[in-house]
C-alpha atoms as a PDB file:
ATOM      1  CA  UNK A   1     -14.435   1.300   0.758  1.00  0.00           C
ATOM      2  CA  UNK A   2     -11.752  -1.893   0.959  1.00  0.00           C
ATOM      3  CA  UNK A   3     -10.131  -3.220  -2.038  1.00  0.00           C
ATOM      4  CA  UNK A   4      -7.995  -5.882  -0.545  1.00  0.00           C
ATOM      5  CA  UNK A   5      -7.204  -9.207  -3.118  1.00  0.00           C
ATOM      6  CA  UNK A   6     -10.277 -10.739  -1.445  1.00  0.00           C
ATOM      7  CA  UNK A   7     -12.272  -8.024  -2.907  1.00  0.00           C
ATOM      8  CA  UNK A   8     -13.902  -4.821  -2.020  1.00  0.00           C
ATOM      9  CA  UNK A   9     -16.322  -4.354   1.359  1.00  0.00           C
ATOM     10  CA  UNK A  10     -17.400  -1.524   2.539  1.00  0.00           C
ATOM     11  CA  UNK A  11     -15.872   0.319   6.142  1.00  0.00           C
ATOM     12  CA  UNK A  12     -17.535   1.940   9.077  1.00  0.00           C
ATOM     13  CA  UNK A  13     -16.736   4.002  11.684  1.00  0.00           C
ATOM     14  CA  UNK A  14     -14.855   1.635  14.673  1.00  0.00           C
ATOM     15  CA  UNK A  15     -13.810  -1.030  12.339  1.00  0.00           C
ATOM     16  CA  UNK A  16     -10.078  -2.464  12.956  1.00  0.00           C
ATOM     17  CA  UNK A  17      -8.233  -3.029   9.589  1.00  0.00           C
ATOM     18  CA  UNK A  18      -5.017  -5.185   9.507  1.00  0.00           C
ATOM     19  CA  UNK A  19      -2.909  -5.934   6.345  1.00  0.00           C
ATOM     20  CA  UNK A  20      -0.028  -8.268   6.813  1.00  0.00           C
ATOM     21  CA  UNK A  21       3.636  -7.620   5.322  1.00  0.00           C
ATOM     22  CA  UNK A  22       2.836  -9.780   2.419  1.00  0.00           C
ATOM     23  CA  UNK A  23       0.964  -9.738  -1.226  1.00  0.00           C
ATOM     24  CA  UNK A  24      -2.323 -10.596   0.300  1.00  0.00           C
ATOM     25  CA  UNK A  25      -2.056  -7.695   2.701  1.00  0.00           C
ATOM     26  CA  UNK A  26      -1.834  -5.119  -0.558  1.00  0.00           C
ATOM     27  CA  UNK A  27      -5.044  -2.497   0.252  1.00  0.00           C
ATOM     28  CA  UNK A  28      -6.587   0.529  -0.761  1.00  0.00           C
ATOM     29  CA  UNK A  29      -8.773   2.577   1.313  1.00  0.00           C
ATOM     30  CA  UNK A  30     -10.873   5.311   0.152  1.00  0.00           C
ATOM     31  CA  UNK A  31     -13.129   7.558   1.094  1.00  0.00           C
ATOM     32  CA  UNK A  32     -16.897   7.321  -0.867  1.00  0.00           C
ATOM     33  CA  UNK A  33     -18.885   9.931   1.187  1.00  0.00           C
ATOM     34  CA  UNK A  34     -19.422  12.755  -0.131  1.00  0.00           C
ATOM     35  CA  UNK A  35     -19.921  14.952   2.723  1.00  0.00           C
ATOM     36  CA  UNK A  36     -18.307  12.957   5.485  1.00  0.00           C
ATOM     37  CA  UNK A  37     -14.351  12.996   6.249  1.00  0.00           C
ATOM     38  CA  UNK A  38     -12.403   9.973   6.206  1.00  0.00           C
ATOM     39  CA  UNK A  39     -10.557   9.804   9.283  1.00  0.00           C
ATOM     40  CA  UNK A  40      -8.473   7.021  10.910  1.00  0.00           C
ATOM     41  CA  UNK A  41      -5.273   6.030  12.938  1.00  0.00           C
ATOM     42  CA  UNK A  42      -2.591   4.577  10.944  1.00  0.00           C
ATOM     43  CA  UNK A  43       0.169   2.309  13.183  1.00  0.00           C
ATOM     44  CA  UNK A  44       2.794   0.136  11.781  1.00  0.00           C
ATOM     45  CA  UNK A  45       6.254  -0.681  13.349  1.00  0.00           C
ATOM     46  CA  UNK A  46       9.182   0.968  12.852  1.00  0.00           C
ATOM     47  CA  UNK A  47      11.579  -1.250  10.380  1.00  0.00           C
ATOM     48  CA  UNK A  48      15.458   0.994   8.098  1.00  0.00           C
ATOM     49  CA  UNK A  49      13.240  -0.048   4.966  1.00  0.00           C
ATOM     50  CA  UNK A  50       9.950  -0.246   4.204  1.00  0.00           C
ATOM     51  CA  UNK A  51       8.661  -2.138   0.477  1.00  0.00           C
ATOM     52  CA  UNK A  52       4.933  -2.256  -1.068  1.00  0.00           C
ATOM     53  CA  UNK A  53       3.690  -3.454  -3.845  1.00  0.00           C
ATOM     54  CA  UNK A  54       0.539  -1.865  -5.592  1.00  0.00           C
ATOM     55  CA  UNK A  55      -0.807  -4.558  -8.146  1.00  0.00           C
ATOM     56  CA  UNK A  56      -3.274  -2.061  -9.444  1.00  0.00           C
ATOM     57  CA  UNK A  57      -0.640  -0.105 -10.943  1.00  0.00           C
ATOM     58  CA  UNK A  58       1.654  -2.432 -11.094  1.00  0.00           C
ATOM     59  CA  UNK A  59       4.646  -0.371  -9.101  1.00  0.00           C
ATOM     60  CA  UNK A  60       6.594  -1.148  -6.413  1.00  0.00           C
ATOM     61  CA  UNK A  61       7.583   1.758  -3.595  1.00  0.00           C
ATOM     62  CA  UNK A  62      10.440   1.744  -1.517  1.00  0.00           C
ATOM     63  CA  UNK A  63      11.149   4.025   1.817  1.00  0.00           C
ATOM     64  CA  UNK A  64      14.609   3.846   3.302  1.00  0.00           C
ATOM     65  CA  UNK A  65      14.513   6.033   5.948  1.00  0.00           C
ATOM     66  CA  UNK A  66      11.286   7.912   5.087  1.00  0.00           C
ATOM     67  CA  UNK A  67      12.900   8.839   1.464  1.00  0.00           C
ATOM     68  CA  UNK A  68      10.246   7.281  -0.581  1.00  0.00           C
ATOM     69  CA  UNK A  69      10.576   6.080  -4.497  1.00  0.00           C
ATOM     70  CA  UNK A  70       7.908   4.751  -6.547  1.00  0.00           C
ATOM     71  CA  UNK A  71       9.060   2.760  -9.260  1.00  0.00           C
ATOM     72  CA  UNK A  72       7.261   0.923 -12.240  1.00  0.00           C
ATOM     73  CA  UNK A  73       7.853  -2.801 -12.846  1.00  0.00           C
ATOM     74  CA  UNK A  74       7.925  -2.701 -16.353  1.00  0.00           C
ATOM     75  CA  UNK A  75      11.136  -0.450 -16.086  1.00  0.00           C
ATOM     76  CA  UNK A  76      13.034  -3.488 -13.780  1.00  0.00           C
ATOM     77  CA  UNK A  77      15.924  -4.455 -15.760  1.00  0.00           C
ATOM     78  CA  UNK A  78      18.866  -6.952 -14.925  1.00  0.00           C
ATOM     79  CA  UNK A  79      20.591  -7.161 -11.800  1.00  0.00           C
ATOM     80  CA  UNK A  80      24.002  -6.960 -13.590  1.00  0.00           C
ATOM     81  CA  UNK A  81      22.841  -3.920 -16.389  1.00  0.00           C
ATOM     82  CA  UNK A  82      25.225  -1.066 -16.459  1.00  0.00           C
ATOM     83  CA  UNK A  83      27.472  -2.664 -13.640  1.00  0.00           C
END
């Protein structure tokens, strides 16, 4: 199953799945068989720092160089705090 902002549909075997670098491209995938594995291909370019934003949650990851952090927004506090 797709949950994409749009909504949820459901995913089959051959589909192609794109999610653009913005809000509207925020997605979760999962698997709802219960006897089937969920198998796919996962490419993305190659960029020093990747961001995402899970509105579910309501956290924000970061991965600079593959080290990744998870944060939660309600713990975002001024730019200038503690400088």
């Amino acid at each position: 199953m797709l949950k994409t902002p749009s909504g949820e549909r459901p995913v089959q075997a051959g589909d192609f799945l794109f999610f653009p670098a913005q809000p509207e491209g925020a997605h979760k995938l999962t698997n709802t068989s219960e006897t089937e594995l969920l198998v796919y291909l996962d490419y993305d370019t190659c960029h020093d720092v990747d961001v995402a934003f899970y509105p579910d949650s309501e956290k924000i990851g970061v991965w600079p160089d593959g080290q990744g952090r998870v944060y939660r927004l309600a713990d975002e506090v001024d730019y200038y705090e503690g400088e």
